[in-house]
C-alpha atoms as a PDB file:
ATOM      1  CA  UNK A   1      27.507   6.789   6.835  1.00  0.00           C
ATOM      2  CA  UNK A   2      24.832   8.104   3.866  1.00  0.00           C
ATOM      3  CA  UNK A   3      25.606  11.111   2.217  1.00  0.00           C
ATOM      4  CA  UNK A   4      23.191  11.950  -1.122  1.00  0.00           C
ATOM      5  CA  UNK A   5      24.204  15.052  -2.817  1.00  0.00           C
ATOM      6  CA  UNK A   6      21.979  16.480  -5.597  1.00  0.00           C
ATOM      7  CA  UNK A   7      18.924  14.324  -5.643  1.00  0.00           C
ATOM      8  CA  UNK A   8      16.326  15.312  -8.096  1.00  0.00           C
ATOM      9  CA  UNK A   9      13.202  13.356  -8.799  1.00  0.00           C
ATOM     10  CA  UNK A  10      10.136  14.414 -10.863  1.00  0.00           C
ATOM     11  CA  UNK A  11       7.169  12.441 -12.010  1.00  0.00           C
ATOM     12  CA  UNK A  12       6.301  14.015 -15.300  1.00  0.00           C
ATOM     13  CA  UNK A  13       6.246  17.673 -15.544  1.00  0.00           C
ATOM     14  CA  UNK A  14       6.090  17.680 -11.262  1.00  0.00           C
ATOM     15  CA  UNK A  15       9.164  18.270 -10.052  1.00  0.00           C
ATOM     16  CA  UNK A  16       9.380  16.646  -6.353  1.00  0.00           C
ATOM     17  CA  UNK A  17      12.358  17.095  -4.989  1.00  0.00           C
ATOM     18  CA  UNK A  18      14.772  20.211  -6.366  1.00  0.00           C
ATOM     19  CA  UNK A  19      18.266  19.037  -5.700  1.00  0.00           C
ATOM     20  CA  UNK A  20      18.877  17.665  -2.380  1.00  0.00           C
ATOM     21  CA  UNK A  21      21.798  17.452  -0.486  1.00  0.00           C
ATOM     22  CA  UNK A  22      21.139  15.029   2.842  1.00  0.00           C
ATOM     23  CA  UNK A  23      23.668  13.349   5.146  1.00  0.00           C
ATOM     24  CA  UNK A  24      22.891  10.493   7.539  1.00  0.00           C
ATOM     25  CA  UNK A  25      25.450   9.455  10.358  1.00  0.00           C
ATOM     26  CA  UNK A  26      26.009   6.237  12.573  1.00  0.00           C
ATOM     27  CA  UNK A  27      23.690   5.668  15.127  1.00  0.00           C
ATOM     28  CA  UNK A  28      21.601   8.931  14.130  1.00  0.00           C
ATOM     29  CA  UNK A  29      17.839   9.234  14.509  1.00  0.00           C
ATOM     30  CA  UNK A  30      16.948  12.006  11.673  1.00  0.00           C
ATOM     31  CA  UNK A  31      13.169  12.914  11.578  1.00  0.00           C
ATOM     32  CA  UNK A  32      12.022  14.671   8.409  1.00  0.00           C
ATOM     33  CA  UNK A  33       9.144  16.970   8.545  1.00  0.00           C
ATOM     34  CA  UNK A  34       7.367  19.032   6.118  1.00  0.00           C
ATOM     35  CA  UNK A  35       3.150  19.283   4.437  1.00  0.00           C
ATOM     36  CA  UNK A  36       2.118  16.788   2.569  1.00  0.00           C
ATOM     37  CA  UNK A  37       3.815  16.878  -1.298  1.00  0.00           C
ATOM     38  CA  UNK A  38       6.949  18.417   0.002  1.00  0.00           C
ATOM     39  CA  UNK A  39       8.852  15.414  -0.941  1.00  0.00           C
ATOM     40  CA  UNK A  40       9.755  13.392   2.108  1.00  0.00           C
ATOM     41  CA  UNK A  41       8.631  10.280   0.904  1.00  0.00           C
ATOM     42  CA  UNK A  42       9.786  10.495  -2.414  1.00  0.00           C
ATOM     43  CA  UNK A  43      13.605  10.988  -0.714  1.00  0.00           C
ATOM     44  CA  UNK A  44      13.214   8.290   1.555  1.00  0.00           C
ATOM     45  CA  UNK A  45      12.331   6.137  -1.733  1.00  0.00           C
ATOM     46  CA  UNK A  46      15.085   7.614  -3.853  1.00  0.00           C
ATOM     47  CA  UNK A  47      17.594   6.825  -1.616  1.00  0.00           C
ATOM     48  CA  UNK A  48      16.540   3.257  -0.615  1.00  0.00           C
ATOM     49  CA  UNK A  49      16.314   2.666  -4.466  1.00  0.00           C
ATOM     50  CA  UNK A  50      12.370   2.380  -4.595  1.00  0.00           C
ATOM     51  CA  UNK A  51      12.119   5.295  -6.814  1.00  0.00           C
ATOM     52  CA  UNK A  52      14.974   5.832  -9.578  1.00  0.00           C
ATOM     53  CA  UNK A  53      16.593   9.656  -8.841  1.00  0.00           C
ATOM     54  CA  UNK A  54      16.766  11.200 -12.142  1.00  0.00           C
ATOM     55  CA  UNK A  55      19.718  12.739 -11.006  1.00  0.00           C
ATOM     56  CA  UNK A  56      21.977  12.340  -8.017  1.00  0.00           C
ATOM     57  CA  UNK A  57      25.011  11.034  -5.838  1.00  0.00           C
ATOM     58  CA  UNK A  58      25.098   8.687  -2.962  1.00  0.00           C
ATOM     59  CA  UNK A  59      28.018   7.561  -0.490  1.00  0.00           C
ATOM     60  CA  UNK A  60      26.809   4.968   2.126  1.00  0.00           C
ATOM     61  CA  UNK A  61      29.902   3.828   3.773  1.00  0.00           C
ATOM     62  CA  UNK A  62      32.627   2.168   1.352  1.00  0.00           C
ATOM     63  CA  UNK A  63      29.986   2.501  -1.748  1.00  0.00           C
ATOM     64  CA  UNK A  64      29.735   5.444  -4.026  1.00  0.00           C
ATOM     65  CA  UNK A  65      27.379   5.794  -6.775  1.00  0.00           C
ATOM     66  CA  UNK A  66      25.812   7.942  -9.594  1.00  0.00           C
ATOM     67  CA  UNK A  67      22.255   7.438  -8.300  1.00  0.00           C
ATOM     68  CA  UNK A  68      20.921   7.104 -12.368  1.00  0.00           C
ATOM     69  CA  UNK A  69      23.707   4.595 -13.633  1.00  0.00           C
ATOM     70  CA  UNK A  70      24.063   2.158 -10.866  1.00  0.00           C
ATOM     71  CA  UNK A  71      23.612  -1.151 -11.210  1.00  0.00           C
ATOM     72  CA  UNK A  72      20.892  -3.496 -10.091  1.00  0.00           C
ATOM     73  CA  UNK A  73      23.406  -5.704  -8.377  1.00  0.00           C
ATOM     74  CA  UNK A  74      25.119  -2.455  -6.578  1.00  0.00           C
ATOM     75  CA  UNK A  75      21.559  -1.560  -5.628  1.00  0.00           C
ATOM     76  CA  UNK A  76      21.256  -5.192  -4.391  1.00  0.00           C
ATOM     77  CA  UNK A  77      24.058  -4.966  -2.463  1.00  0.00           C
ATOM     78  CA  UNK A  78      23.493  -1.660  -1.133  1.00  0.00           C
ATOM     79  CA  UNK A  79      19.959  -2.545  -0.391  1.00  0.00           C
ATOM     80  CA  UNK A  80      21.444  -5.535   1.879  1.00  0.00           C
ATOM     81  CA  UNK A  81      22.024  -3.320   4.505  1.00  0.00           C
ATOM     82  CA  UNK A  82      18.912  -1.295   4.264  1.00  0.00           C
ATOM     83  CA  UNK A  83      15.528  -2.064   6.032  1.00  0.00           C
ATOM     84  CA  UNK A  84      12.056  -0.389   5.067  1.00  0.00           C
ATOM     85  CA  UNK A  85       9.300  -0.042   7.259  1.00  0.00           C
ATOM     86  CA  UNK A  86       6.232   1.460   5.166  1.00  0.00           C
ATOM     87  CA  UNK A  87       2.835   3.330   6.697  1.00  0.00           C
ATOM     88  CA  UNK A  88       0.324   0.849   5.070  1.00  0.00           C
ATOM     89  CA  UNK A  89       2.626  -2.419   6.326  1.00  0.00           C
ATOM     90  CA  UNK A  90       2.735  -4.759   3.273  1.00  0.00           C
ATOM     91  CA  UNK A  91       2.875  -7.763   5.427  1.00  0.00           C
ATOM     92  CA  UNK A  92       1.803 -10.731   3.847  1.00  0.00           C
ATOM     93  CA  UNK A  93      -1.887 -11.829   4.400  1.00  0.00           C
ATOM     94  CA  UNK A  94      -1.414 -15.809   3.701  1.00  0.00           C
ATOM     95  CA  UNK A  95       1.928 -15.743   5.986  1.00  0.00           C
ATOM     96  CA  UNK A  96       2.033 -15.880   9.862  1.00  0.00           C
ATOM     97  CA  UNK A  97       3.849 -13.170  11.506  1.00  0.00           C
ATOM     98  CA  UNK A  98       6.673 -15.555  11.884  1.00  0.00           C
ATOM     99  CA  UNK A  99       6.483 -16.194   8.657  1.00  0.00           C
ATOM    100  CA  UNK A 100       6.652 -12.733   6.999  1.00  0.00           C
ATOM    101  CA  UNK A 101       9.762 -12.470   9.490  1.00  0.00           C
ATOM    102  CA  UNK A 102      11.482 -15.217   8.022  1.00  0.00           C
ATOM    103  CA  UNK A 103      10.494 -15.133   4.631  1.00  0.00           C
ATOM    104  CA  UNK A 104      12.616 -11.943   3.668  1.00  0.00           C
ATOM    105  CA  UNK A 105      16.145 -13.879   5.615  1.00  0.00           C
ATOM    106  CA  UNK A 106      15.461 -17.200   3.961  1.00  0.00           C
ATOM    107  CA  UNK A 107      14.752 -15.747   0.426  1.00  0.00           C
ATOM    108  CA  UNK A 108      16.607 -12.383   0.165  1.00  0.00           C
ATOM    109  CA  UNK A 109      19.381 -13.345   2.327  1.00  0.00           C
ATOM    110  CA  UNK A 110      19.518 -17.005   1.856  1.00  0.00           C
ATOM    111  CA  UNK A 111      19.834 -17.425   5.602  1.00  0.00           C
ATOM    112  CA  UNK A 112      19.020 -21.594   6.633  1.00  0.00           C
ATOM    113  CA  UNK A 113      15.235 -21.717   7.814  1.00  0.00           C
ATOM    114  CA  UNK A 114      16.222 -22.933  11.518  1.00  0.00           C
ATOM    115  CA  UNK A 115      18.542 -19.883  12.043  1.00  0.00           C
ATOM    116  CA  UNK A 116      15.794 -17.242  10.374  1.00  0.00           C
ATOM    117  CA  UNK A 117      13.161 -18.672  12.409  1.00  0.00           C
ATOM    118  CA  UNK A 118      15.402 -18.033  15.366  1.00  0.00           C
ATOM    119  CA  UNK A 119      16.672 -14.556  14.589  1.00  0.00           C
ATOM    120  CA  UNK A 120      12.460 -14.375  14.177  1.00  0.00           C
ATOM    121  CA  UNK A 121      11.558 -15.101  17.668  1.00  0.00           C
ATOM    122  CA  UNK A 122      14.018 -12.656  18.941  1.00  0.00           C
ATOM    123  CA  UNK A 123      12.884 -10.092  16.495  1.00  0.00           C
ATOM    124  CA  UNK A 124       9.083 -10.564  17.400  1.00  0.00           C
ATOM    125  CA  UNK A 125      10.294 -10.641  20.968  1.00  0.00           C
ATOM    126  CA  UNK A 126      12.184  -7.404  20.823  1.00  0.00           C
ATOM    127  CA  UNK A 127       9.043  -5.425  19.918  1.00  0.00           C
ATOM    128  CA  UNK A 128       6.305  -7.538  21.809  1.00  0.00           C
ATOM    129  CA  UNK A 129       4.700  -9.411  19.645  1.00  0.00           C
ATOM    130  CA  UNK A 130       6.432 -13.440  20.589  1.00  0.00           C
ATOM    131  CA  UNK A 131       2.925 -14.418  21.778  1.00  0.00           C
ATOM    132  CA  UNK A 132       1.579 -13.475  17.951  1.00  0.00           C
ATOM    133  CA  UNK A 133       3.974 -15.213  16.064  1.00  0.00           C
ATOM    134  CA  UNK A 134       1.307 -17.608  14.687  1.00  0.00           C
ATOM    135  CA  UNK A 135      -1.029 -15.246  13.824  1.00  0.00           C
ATOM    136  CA  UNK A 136      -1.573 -14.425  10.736  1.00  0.00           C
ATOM    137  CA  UNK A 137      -2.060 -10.217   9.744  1.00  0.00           C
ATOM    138  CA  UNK A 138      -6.323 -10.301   9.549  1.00  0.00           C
ATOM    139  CA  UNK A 139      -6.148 -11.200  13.215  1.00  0.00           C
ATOM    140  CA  UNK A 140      -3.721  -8.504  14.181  1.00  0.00           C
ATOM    141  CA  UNK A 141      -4.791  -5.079  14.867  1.00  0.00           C
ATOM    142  CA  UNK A 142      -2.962  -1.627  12.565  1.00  0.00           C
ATOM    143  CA  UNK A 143      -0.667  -1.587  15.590  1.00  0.00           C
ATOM    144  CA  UNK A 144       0.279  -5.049  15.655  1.00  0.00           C
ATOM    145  CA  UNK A 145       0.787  -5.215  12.345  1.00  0.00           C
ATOM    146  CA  UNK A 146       3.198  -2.700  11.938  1.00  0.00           C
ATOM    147  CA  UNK A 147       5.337  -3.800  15.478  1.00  0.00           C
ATOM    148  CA  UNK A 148       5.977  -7.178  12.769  1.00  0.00           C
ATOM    149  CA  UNK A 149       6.552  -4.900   9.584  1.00  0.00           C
ATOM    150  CA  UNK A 150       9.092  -3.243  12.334  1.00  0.00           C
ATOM    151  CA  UNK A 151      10.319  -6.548  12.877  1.00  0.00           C
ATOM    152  CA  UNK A 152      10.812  -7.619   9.488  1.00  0.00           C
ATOM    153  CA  UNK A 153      13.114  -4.372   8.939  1.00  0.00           C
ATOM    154  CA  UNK A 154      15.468  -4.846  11.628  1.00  0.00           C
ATOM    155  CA  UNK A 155      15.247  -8.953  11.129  1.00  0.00           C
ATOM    156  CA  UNK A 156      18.704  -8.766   9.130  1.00  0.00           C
ATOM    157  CA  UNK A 157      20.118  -6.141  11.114  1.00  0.00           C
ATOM    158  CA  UNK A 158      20.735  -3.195   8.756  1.00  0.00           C
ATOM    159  CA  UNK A 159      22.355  -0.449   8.898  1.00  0.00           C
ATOM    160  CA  UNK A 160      19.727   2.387   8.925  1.00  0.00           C
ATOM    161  CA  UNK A 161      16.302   1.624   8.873  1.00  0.00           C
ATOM    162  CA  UNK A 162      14.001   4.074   7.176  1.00  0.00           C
ATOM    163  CA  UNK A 163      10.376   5.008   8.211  1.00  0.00           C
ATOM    164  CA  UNK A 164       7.281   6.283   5.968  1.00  0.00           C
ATOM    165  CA  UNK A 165       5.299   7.584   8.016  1.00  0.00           C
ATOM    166  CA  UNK A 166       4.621   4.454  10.310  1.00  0.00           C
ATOM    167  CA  UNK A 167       1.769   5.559  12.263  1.00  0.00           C
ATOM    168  CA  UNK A 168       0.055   7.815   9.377  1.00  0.00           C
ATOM    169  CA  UNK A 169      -2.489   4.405   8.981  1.00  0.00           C
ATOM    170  CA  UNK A 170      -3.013   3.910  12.933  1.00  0.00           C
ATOM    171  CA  UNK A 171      -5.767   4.612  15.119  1.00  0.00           C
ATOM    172  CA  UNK A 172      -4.596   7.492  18.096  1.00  0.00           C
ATOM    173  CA  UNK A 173      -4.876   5.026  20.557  1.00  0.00           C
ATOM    174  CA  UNK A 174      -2.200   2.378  18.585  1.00  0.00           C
ATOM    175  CA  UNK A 175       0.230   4.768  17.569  1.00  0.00           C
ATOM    176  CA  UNK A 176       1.704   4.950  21.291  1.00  0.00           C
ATOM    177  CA  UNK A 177       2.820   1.114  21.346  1.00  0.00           C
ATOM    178  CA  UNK A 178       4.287   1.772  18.126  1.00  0.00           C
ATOM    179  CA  UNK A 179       6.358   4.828  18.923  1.00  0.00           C
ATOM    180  CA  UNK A 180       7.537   3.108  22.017  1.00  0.00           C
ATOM    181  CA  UNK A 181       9.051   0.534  19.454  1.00  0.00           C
ATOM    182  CA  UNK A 182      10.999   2.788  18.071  1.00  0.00           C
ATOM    183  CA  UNK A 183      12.084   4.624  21.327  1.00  0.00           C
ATOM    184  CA  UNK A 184      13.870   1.483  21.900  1.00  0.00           C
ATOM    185  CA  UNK A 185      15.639   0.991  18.415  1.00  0.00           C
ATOM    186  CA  UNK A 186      16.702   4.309  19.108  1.00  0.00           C
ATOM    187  CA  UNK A 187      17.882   4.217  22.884  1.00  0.00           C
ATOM    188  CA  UNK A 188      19.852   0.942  21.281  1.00  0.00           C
ATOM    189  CA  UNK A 189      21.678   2.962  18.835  1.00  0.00           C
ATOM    190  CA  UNK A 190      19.621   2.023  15.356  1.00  0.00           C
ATOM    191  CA  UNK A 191      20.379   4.428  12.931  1.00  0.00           C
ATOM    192  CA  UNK A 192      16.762   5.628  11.593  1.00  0.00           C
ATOM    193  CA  UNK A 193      15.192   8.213   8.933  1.00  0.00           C
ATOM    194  CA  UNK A 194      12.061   9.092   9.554  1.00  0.00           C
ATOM    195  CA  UNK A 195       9.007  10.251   8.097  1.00  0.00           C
ATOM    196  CA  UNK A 196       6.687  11.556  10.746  1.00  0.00           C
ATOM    197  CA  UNK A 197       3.895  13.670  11.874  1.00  0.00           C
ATOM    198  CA  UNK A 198       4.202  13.411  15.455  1.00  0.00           C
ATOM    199  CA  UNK A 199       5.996  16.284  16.534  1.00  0.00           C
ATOM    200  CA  UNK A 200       6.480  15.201  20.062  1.00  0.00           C
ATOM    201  CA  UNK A 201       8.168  12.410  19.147  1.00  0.00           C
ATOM    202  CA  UNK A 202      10.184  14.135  16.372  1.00  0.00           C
ATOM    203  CA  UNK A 203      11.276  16.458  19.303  1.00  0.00           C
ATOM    204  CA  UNK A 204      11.763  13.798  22.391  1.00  0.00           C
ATOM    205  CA  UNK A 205      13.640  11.152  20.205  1.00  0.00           C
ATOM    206  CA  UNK A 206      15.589  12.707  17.112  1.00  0.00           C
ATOM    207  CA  UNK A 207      18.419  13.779  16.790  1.00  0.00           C
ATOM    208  CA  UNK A 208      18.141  15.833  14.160  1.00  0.00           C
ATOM    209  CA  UNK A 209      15.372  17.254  12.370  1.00  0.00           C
ATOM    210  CA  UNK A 210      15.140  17.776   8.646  1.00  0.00           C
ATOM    211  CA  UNK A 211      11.643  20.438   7.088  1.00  0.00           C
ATOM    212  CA  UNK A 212      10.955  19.957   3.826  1.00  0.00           C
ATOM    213  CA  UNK A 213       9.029  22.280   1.571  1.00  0.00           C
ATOM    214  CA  UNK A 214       8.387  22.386  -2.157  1.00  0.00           C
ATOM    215  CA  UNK A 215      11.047  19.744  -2.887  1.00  0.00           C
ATOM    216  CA  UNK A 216      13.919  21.543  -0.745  1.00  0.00           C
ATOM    217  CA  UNK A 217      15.188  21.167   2.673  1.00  0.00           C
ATOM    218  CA  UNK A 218      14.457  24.264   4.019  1.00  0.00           C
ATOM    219  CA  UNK A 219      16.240  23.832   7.405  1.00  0.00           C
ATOM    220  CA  UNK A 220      17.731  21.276   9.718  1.00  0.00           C
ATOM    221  CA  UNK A 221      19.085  21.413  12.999  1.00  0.00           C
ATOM    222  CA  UNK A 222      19.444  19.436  16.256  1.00  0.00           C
ATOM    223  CA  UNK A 223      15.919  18.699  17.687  1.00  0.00           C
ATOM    224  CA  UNK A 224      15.607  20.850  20.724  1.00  0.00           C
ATOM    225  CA  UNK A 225      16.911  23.889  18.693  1.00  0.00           C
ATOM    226  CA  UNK A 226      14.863  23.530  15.725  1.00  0.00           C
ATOM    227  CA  UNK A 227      11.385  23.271  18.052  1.00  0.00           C
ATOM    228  CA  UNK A 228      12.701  26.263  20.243  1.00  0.00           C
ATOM    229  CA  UNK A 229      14.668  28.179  17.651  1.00  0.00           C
ATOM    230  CA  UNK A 230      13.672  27.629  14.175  1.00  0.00           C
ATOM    231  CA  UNK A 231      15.710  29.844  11.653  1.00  0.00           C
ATOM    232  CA  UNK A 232      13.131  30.039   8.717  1.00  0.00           C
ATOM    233  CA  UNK A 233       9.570  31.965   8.448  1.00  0.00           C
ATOM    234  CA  UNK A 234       8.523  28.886   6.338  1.00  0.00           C
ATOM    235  CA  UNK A 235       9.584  26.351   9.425  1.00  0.00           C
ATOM    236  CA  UNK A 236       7.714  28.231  12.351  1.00  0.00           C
ATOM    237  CA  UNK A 237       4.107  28.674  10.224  1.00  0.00           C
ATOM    238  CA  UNK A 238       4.748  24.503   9.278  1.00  0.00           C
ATOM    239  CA  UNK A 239       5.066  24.344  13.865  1.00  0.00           C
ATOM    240  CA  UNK A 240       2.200  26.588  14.090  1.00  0.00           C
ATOM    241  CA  UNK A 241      -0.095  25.102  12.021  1.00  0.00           C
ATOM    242  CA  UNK A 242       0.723  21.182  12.599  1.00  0.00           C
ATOM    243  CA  UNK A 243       0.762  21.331  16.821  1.00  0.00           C
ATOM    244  CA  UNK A 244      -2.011  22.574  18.545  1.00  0.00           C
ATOM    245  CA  UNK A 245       0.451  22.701  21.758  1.00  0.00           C
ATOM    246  CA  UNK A 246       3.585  24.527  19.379  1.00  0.00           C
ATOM    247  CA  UNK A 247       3.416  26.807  22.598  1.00  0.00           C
ATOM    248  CA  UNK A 248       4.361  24.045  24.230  1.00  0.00           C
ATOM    249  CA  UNK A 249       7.675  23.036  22.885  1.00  0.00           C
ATOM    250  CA  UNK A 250       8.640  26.906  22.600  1.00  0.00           C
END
């Protein structure tokens, strides 16, 4: 469904990502790994158009581009069937949670109020949060929050839905509800990149995983043979040091 061949990025005379080559099917959950400053984010953002690629190629379904010389209304149109969900939220503080819902179908999408309000309910329903629609984000808690950012993404049903890091800005004790969110997008077929530091998850839910390092993907493989079996030296110090319970999953 994606396929991004060549990506470079740098920021100045930082070079953050060296050349990648990445591939995203239908229905696949891909979790990407990898230290802090390896360049996961800065993909994720490249290829949702967040960050302009300085150089690059991307296929996602019938639309092929030069990542550099597209177009903003070929990046509008691609971005149509994209949802974001980020680690610090970005909900709206003066808008309900039904509200920041709706506001992105009746203003992006030009979807009539009645119908987005709808398609809101059932979004806020889908990951628990129906009896907070009127609440506005100050009265939510970090876990709340991001179970309506989650909402927001999916509100216009796209067709991936990438994930920065989603519980990086939660309290241990919230990041569970949140996770189980996204068990369910993925036991329902939502095709989903995602940034993550939760290895258990990375291993119980992905399909695939993806380590990056340095600006390269280092290695990728199915997610039960790159926890058990990881090819690269690099990949199994990156287990060793991140999961206390590596022995575990080995």
């Amino acid at each position: 469904m994606i396929r991004v061949k060549n990506l470079h990025k740098s920021f100045g005379s930082n070079e953050v990502l060296k050349g990648i080559d990445f591939e995203v099917d239908n229905g696949e959950v891909i979790a990407v790994l990898g230290s802090s400053g390896s360049g996961k984010t800065t993909m994720l953002r490249c290829m949702s158009f967040l960050e302009k690629a300085d150089q690059g190629e991307i296929t996602f379904d019938e639309f092929h581009h030069d990542m550099v010389t597209i177009s903003r209304r070929d990046i509008h149109k691609m971005r149509m069937h994209m949802g974001f969900v980020f680690q610090s939220f970005n909900l709206f503080a003066n808008q309900t949670a039904l509200e920041n819902v709706t506001t992105g179908l009746t203003v992006a999408r030009k979807i009539p109020k009645p119908q987005a309000q709808e398609t809101a309910h059932e979004m806020l329903k889908k990951v628990g949060m129906e009896d907070r629609a009127l609440y506005y984000p100050a009265q939510l808690s970090g876990g709340q929050q991001q179970r309506v950012a989650i909402a927001r993404a999916i509100a216009a049903n796209p067709r991936v839905v990438f994930f920065d890091e989603p519980t990086s800005a939660l309290d241990p004790e919230l990041t569970g509800e949140v996770l189980d969110v996204m068990k369910k997008l993925a036991d329902e077929g939502t095709t989903m990149v995602i940034v993550t530091h939760e290895m258990q998850f990375a291993r119980d839910v992905a399909d695939k995983v993806v380590f990056m390092d340095g600006g390269s993907i280092i290695e990728q493989n199915g997610a039960k043979e790159f926890f058990e079996s990881p090819q690269q030296e690099r990949t199994l110090q990156f287990l060793r040091r991140s999961s206390k319970d590596y022995n575990y999953y080995i």
